[in-house]
Protein backbone atom coordinates (compact mmCIF):
# COMPACT_ATOMS: atom_id res chain seq x y z
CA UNK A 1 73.65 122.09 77.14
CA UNK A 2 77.40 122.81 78.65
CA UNK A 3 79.12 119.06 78.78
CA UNK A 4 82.39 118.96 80.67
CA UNK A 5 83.00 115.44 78.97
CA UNK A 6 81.97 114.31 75.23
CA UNK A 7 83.59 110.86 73.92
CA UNK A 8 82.02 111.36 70.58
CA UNK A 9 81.88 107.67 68.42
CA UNK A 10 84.93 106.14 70.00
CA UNK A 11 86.41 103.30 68.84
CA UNK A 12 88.93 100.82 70.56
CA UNK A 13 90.58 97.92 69.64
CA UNK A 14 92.65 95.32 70.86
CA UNK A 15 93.80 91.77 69.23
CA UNK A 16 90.50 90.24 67.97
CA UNK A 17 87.95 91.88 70.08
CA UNK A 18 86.51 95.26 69.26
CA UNK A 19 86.33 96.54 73.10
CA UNK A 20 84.45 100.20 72.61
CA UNK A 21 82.80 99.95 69.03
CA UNK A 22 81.49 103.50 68.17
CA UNK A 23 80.72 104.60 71.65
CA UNK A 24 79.34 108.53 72.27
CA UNK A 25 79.12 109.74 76.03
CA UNK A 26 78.37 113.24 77.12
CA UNK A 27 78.41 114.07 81.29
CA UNK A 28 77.17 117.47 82.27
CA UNK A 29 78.96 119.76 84.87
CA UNK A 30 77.99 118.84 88.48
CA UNK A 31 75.94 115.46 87.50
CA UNK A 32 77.06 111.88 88.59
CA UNK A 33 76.65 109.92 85.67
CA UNK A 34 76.55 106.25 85.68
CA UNK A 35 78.12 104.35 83.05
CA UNK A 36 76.26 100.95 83.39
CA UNK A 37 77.16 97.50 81.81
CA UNK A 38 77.96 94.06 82.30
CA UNK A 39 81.63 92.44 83.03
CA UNK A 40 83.80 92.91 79.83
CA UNK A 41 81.13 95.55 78.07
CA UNK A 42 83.80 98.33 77.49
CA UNK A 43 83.25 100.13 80.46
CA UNK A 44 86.82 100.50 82.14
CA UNK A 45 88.24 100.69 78.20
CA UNK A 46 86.43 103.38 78.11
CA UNK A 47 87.32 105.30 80.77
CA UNK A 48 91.07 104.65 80.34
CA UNK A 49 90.96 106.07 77.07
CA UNK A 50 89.66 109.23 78.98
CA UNK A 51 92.33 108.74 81.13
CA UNK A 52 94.75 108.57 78.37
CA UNK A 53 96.10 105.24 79.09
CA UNK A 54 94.25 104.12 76.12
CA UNK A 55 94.53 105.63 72.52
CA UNK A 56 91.81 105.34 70.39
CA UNK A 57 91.34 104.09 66.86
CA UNK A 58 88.61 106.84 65.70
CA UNK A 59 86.67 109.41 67.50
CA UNK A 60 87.07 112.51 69.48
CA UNK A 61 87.40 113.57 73.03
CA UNK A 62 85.94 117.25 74.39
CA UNK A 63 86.75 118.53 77.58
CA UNK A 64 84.50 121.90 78.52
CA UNK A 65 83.56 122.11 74.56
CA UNK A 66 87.52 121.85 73.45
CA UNK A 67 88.30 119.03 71.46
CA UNK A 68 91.73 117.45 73.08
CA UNK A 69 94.50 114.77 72.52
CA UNK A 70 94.61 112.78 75.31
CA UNK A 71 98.18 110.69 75.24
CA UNK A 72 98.83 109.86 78.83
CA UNK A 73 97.59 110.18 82.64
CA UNK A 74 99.04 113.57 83.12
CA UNK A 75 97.85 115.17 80.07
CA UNK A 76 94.54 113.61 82.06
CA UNK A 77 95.42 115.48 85.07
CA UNK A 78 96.11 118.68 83.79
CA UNK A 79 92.71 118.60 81.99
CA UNK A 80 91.11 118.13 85.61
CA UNK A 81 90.38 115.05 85.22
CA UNK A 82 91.42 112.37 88.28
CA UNK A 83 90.57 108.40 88.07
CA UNK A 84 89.90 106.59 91.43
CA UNK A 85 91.25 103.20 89.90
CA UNK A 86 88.98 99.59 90.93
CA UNK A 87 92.39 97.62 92.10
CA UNK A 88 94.12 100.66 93.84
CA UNK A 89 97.45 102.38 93.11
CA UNK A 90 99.03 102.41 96.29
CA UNK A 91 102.28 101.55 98.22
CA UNK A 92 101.54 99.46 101.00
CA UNK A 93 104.59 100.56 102.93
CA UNK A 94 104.18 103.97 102.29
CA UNK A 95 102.36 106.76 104.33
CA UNK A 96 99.17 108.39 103.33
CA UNK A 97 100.39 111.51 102.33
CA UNK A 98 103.92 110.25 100.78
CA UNK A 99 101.37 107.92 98.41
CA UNK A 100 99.17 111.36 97.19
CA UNK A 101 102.84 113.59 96.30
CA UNK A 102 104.29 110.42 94.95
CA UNK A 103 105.28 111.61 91.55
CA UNK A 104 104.59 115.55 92.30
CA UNK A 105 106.49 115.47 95.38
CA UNK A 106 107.07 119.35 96.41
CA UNK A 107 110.47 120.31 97.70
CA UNK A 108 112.40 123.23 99.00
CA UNK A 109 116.25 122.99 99.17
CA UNK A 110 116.27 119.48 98.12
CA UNK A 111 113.79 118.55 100.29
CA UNK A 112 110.48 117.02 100.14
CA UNK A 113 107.98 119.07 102.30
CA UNK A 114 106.30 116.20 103.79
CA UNK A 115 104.37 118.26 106.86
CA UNK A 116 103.45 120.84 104.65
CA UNK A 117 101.57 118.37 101.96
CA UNK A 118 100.58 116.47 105.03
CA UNK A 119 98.60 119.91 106.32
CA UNK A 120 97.09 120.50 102.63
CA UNK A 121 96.17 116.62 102.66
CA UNK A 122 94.13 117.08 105.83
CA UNK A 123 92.52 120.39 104.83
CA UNK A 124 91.02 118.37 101.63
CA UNK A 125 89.76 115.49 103.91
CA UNK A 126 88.16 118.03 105.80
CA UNK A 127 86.57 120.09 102.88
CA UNK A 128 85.31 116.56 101.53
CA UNK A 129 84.28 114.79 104.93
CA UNK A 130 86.94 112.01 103.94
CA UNK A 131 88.31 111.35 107.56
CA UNK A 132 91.88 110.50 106.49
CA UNK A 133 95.13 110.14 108.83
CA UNK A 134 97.44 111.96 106.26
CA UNK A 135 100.37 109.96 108.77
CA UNK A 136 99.07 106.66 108.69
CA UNK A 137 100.39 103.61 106.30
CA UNK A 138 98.36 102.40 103.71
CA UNK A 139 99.21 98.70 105.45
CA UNK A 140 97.13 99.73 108.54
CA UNK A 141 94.27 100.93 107.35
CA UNK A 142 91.02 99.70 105.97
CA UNK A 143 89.50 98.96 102.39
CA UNK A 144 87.52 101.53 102.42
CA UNK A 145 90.13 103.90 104.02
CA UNK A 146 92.42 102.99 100.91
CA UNK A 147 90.05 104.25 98.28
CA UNK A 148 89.77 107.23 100.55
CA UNK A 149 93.66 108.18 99.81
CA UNK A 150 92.89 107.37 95.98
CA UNK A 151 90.46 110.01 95.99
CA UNK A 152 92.40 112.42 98.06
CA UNK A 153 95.03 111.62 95.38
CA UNK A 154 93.10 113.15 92.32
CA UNK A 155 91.59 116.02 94.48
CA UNK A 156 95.32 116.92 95.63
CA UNK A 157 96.16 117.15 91.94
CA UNK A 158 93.23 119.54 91.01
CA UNK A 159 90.68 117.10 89.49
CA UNK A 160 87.29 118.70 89.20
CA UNK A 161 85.90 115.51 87.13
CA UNK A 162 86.62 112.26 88.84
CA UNK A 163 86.09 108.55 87.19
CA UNK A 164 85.40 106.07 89.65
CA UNK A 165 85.69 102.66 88.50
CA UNK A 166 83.91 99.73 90.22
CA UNK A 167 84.43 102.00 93.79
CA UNK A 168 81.92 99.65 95.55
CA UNK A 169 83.37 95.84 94.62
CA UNK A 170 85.25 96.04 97.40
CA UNK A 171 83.42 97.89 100.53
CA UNK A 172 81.48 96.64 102.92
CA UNK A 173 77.72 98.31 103.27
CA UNK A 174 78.60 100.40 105.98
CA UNK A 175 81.35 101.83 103.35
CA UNK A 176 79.24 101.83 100.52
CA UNK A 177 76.70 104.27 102.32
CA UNK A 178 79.62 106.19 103.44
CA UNK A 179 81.16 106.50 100.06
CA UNK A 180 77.98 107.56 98.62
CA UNK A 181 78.07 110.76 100.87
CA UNK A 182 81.55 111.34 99.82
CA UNK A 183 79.98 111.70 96.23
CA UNK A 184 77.11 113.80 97.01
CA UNK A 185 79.91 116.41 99.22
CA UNK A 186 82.06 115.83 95.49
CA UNK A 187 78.97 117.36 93.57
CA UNK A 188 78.29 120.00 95.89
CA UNK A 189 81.90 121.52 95.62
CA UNK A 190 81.45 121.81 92.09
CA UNK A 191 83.23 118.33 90.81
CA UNK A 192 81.05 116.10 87.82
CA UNK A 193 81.70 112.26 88.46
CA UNK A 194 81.09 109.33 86.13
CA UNK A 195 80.66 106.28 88.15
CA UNK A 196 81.30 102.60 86.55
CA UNK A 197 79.04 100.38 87.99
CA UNK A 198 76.82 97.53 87.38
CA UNK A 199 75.41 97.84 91.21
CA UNK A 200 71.46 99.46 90.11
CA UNK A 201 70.51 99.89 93.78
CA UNK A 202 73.66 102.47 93.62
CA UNK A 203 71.97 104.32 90.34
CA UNK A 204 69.19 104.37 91.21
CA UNK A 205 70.15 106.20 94.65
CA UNK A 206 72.96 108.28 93.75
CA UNK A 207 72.82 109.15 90.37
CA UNK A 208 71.07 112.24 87.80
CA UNK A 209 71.94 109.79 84.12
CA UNK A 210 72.86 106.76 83.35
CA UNK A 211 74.51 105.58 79.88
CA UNK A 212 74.22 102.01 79.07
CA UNK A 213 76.78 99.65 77.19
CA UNK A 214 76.11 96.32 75.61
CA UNK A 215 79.27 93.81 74.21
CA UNK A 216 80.92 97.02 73.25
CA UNK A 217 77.82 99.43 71.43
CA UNK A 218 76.25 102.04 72.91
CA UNK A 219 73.00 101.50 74.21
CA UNK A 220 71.68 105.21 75.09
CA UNK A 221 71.35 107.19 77.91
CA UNK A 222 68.77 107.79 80.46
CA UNK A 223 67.36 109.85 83.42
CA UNK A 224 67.74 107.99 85.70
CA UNK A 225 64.60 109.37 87.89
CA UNK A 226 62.34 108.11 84.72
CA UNK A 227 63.25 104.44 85.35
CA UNK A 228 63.90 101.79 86.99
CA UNK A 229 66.21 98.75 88.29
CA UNK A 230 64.19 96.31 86.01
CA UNK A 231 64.17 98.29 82.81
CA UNK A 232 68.16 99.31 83.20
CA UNK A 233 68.85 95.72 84.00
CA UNK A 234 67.29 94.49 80.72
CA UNK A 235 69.28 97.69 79.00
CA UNK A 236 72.45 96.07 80.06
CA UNK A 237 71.96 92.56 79.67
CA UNK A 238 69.40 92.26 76.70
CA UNK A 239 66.93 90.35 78.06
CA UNK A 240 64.74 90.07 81.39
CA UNK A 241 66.63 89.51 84.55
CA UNK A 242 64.73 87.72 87.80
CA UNK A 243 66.62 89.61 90.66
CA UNK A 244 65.10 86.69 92.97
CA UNK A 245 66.37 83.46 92.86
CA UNK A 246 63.31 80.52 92.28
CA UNK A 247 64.11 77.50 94.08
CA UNK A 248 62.10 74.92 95.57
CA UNK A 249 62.29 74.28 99.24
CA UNK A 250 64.87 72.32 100.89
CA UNK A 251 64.86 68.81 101.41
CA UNK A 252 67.92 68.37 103.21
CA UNK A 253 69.01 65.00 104.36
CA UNK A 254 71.87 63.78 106.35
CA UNK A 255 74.72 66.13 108.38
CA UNK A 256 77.62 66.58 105.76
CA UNK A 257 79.83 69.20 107.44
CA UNK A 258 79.96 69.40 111.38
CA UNK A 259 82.30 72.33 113.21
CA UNK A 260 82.12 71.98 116.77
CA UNK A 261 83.67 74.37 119.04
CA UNK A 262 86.43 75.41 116.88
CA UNK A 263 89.08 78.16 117.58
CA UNK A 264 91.03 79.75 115.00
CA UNK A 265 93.27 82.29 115.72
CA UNK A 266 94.36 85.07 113.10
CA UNK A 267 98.05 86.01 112.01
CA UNK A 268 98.47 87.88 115.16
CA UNK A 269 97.54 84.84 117.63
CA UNK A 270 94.30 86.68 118.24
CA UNK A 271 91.07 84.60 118.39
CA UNK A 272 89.00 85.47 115.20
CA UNK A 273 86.99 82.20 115.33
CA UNK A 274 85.72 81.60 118.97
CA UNK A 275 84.32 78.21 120.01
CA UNK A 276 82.03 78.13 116.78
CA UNK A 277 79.38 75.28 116.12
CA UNK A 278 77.60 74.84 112.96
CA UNK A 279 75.74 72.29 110.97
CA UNK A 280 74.99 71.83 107.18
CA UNK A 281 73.30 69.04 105.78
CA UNK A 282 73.32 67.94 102.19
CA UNK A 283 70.33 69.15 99.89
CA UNK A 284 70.41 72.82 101.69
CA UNK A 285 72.71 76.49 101.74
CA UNK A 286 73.52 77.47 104.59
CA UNK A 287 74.44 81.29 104.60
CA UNK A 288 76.68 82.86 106.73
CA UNK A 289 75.75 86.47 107.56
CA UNK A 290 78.05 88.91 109.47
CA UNK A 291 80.10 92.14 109.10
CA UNK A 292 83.22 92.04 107.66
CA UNK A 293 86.44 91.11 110.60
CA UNK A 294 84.10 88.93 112.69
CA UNK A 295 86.51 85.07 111.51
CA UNK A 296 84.24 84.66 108.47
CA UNK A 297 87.71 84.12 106.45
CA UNK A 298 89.24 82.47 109.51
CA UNK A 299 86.47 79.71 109.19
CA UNK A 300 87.19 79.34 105.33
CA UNK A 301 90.57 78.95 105.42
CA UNK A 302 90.06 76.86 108.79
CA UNK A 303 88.00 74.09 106.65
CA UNK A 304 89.85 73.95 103.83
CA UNK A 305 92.99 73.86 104.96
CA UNK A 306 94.75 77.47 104.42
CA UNK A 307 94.81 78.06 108.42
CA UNK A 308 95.22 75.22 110.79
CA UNK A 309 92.95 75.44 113.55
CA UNK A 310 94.15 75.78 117.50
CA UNK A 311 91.25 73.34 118.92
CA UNK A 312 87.61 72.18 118.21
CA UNK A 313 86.57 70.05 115.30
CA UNK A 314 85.56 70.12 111.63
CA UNK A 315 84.37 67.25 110.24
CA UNK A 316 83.17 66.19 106.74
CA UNK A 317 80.15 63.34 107.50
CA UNK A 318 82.73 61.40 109.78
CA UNK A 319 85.92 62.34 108.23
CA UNK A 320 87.76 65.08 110.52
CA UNK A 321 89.54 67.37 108.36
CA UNK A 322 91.41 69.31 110.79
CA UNK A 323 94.82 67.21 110.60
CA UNK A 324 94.54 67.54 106.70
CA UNK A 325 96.16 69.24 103.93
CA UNK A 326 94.51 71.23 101.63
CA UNK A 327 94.96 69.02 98.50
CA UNK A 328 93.61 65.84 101.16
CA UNK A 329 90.58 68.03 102.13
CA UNK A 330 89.86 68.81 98.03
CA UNK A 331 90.20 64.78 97.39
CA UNK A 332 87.97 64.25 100.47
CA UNK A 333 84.76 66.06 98.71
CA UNK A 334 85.00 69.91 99.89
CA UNK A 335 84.79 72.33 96.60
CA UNK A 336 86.19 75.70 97.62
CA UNK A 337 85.00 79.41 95.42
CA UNK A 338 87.34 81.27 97.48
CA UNK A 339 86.68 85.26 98.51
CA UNK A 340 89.82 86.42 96.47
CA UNK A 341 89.69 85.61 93.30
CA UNK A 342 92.97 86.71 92.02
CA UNK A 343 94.90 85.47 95.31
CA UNK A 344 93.50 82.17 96.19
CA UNK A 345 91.53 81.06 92.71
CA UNK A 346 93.34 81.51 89.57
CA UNK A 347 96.83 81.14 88.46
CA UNK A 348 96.68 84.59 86.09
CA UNK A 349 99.71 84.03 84.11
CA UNK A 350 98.07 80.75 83.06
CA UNK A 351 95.80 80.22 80.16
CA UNK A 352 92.28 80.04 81.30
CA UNK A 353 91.78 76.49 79.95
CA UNK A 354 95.09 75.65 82.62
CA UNK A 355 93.06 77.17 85.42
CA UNK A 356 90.13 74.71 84.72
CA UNK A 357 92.12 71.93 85.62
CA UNK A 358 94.12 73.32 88.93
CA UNK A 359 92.78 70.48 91.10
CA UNK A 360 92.96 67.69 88.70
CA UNK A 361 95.45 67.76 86.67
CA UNK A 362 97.67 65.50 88.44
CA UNK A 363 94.87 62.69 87.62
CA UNK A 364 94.10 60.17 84.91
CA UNK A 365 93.17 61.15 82.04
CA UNK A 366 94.95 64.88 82.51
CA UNK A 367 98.42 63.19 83.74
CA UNK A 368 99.94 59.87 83.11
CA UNK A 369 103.32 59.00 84.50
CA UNK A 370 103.98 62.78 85.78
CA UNK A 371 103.51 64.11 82.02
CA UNK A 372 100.42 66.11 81.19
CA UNK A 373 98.62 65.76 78.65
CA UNK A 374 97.68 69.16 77.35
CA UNK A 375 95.16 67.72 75.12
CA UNK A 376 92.73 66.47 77.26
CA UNK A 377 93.40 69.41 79.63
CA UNK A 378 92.01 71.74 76.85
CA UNK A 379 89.27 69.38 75.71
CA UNK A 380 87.92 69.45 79.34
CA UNK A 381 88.58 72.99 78.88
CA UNK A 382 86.17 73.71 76.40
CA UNK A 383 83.61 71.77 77.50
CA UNK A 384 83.11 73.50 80.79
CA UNK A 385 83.92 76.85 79.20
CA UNK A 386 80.46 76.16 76.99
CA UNK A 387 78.75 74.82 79.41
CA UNK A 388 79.18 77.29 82.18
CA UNK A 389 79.07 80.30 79.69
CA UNK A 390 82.93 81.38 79.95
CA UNK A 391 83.08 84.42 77.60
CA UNK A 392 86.77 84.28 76.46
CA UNK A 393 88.18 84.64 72.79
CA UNK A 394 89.52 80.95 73.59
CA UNK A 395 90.81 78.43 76.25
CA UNK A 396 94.30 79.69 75.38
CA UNK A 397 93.60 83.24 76.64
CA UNK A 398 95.40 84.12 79.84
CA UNK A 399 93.10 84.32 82.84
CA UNK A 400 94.34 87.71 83.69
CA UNK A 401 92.83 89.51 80.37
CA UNK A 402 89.08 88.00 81.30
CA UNK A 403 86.65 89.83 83.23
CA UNK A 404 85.55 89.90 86.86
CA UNK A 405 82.90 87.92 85.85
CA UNK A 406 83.65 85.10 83.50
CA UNK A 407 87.14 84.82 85.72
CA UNK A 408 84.42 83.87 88.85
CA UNK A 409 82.58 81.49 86.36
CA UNK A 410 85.84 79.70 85.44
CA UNK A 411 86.86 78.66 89.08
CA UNK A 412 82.57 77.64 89.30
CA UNK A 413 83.17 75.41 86.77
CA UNK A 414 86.45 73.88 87.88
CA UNK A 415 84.79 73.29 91.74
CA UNK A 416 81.13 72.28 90.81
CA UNK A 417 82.71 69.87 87.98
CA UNK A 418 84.07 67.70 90.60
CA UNK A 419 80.73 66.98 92.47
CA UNK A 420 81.98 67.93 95.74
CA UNK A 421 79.99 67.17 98.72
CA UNK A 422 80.46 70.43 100.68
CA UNK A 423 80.59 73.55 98.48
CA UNK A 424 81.95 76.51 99.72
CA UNK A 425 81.26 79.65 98.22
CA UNK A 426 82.88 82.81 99.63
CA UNK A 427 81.63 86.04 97.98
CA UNK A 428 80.88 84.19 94.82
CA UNK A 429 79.24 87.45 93.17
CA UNK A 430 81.90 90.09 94.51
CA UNK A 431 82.01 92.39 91.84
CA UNK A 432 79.66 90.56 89.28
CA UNK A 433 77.08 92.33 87.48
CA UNK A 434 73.35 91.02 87.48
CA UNK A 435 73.60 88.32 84.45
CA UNK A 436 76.42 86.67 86.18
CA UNK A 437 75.49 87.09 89.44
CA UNK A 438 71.78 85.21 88.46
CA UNK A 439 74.09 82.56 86.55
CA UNK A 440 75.91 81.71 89.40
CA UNK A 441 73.00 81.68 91.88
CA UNK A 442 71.15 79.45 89.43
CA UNK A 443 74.55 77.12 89.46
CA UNK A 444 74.60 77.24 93.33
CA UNK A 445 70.80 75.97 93.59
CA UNK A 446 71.45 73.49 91.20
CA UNK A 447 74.58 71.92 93.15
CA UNK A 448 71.86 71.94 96.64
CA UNK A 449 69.28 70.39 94.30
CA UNK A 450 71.91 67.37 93.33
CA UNK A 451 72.00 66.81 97.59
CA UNK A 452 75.34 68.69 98.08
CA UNK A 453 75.74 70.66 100.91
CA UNK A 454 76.60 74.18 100.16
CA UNK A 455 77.95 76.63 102.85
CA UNK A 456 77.52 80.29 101.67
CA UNK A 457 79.59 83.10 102.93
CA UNK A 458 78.43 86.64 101.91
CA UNK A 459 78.53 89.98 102.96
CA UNK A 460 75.67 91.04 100.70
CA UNK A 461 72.50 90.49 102.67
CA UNK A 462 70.20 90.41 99.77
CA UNK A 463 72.41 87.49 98.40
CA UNK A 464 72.23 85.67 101.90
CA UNK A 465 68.36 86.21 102.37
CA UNK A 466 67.84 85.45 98.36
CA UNK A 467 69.82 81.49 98.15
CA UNK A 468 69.67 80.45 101.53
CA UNK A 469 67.45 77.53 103.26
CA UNK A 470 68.75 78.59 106.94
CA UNK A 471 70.80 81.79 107.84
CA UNK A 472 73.60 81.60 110.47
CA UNK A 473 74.89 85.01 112.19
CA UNK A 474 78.46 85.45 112.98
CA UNK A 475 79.48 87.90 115.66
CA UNK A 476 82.95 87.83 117.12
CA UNK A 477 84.01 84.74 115.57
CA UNK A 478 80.60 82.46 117.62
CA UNK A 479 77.73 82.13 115.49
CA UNK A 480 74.65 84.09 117.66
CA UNK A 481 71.50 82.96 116.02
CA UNK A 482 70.08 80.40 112.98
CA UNK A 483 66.99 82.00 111.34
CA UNK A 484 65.21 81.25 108.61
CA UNK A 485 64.90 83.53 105.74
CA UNK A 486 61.46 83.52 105.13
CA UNK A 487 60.34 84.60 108.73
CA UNK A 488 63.54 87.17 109.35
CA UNK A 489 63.93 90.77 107.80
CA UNK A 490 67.02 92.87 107.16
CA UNK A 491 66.46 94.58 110.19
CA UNK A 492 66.54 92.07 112.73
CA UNK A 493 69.94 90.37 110.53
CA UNK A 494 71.18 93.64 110.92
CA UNK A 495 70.62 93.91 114.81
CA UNK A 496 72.05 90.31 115.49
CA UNK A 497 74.90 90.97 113.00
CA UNK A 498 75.92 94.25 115.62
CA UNK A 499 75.88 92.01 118.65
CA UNK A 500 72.07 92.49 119.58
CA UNK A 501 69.65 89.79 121.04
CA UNK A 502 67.43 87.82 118.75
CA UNK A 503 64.26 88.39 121.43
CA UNK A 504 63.45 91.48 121.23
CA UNK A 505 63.34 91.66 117.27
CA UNK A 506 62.18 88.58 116.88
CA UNK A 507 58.18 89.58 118.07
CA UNK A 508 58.80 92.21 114.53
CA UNK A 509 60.28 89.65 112.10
């Protein structure tokens, strides 16, 4: 069997935690294989110790049946190997092409040869049916657009193995299907990929093995065509996993948040929320379902306070919120997961047991006089740490060196602590793998079951169609149509989520 990669019992370590602990992984030339396993397995420590970011305690490392010494990125590089990086390596500011040479820039005279690398740049894209601008800025373009230029990167350097880490956390489903193709074109031109993922619809339709990791250990590998979503979610977590969420219907009572007509316009005075009306009541989720751009983060940032709103309404039970600040729309009973987790939910540089108590720490018993009191901060701490299943080596940790996941059930347990009336949960699984993401659905029902409201904004239909009592479209910042779940079908979401008319899919649904 000819392996262009073999990791052969590699071990890593870092202060107190053993992150890869005797891990073996062997990819075949021209294969995508998937290297599958919950948030903070081992995965990405993995891979960077391919990458040579990482050095590892014990093991070895064979590229193409040579053992090799891996001590940094461009010892990486020059083995062929390229990394496509989850939170991207680019220079906002900076052109397309003057991002790929950055570091390798080619010159003549003294000169950089921009147009020249600009021409090679757009002969790759071609080759690869990437569809990049090699002139535009990375500012101007999209998500998915981005990664683009991060694969370009490692092509442009001669990878013929390419890692890509988490490529999908961040793309919208249109993307995802996109970037899929990308991968297929990869294989056919000769490159081998291993893909980190915990996504098992993306396996299961894109990839020839799979190796599983588990708190660290190797699992095994499989073929991926001999199995199954079920039996590699149970490989990663350790147990069975219910993909669909049981809850008991609805019994939702009174109106608790009311928007009527609002307008929000965007940072460019544009309209992104247009005349919107929508109502949740407490004791049901209401999801929102819509493509990415159409004022879905307007209308977050509109209710709680990030974005003031131009006219219209949004009221909590009789309580208008629009004149508000953010900290006087917290106190008045709105609980906020917000969509970026990193930007808008955790302080990183601050211990994780800090982050807990971001919206009441300036209260009895966590302040007193305008001094903190640190214990009862970290007693609080650890309490919702336990109870909401925070895997971190202690409250002191920074939030910064948790992953993905337990970082999303942190901020759960500092909003759903409080009891707020109106929940809002924006992308509350971006990213997550299957454990957390059923954790956090569980958490959600609960907080409808108590008689909260909970408003849930998602761009992962299964997600929307899975938790929610009554689903609201969103189409150019108006929302089009309210269906319920268990009489609609992706199909018909999908044709009112592109504009279309709810009667003549609605006979089908």
């Amino acid at each position: 069997m000819e392996y262009v990669i073999e990791m052969l019992n590699i071990r890593k370590e870092f202060p107190g935690i053993v992150a890869n602990d005797n891990i073996t992984l062997q990819v075949q030339k021209g294969e995508i294989h998937a290297l599958l396993g919950e948030n903070g397995a081992g995965k990405s420590t993995l891979m960077n110790v391919l990458f040579g970011l990482y050095q590892p305690e014990k093991g070895e490392i064979k590229v193409r049946g040579e053992e090799v010494k891996i001590t940094n990125p461009n010892v990486a590089n020059g083995l062929g190997i390229g990394m496509v990086h989850q939170h991207f390596m680019l220079v906002e500011k900076f052109t397309v092409t003057e991002n790929i040479i950055l570091g390798s820039e080619p010159t003549k005279a003294g000169k950089i040869q921009i147009k020249e690398s600009a021409q090679k740049i757009e002969a790759l894209s071609k080759q690869y049916g990437l569809s990049v601008d090699p002139y535009a800025k990375i500012e101007d373009i999209s998500v998915g657009m981005q990664q683009r230029v991060e694969i370009l990167k490692t092509l442009y350097r001669g990878a013929d193995i390419l890692i890509f880490d988490e490529p999908t956390a961040v793309l919208t489903p249109q993307e995802i299907q996109e970037l899929i193709q990308i991968m297929k074109n990869l294989i056919k031109e000769g490159k081998s990929i291993i893909l980190i993922t915990h996504k098992l619809k993306e396996i299961m339709s894109v990839c020839d093995r799979c190796t599983v990791i588990r708190k660290g250990k190797g699992i095994g590998t499989v073929t991926v065509a001999d199995t199954n979503a079920d039996e590699l979610a149970s490989l990663m977590v350790g147990r069975e996993v219910h993909f669909k969420t049981t809850k008991k219907d609805a019994v939702p009572q009174g109106i608790v948040l009311d928007i009527h007509d609002l307008v929000v316009e965007d940072s460019r005075g544009v309209s992104a929320v247009n005349g919107l009306n929508l109502e949740v009541r407490s004791g049901e989720i209401v999801g929102i379902a819509g493509v990415e751009g159409n004022g879905q983060t307007e209308l977050i940032e509109a209710i709680t306070g990030l974005r003031k709103a131009k006219s219209g309404s949004v009221k909590l039970k009789d309580l208008d919120l629009t004149p508000l600040s953010t900290r006087k729309i917290t106190e008045a009973g709105v609980g906020h997961i917000p969509q970026d987790r990193h930007k808008h939910g955790l302080v990183l540089d601050y211990t994780i047991g800090a982050n807990t108590a971001l919206q009441t720490y300036y209260k009895k018993p966590f302040s007193k006089g305008g001094i903190l009191n640190y214990k009862k901060i970290y007693e609080k701490a650890r309490t919702l740490i336990k109870e909401f299943d925070v895997r971190t080596p202690s409250e002191y940790t920074p939030a910064r060196a948790l992953s993905g996941g337990n970082q999303q059930k942190a901020i759960i347990a500092r909003e759903v602590d409080r009891s707020p009336e109106l929940l809002i949960a924006a992308q509350p699984t971006r990213g997550l793998d299957v454990g957390a993401i059923e954790f956090i659905h569980s958490k959600l029902v609960e907080e409808r079951d108590k008689g909260r409201g909970v408003l849930l904004i998602s761009l992962e239909l299964d997600e929307v169609m899975n938790l929610s009592d009554r689903i609201a479209v969103i189409y150019e910042g108006k929302i089009v149509a309210v269906v319920d779940p268990k009489t609609t079908n992706e199909q018909e979401l999908g044709l009112l989520m592109a504009g279309g008319k709810q009667e003549k899919v609605g006979a089908s649904s």
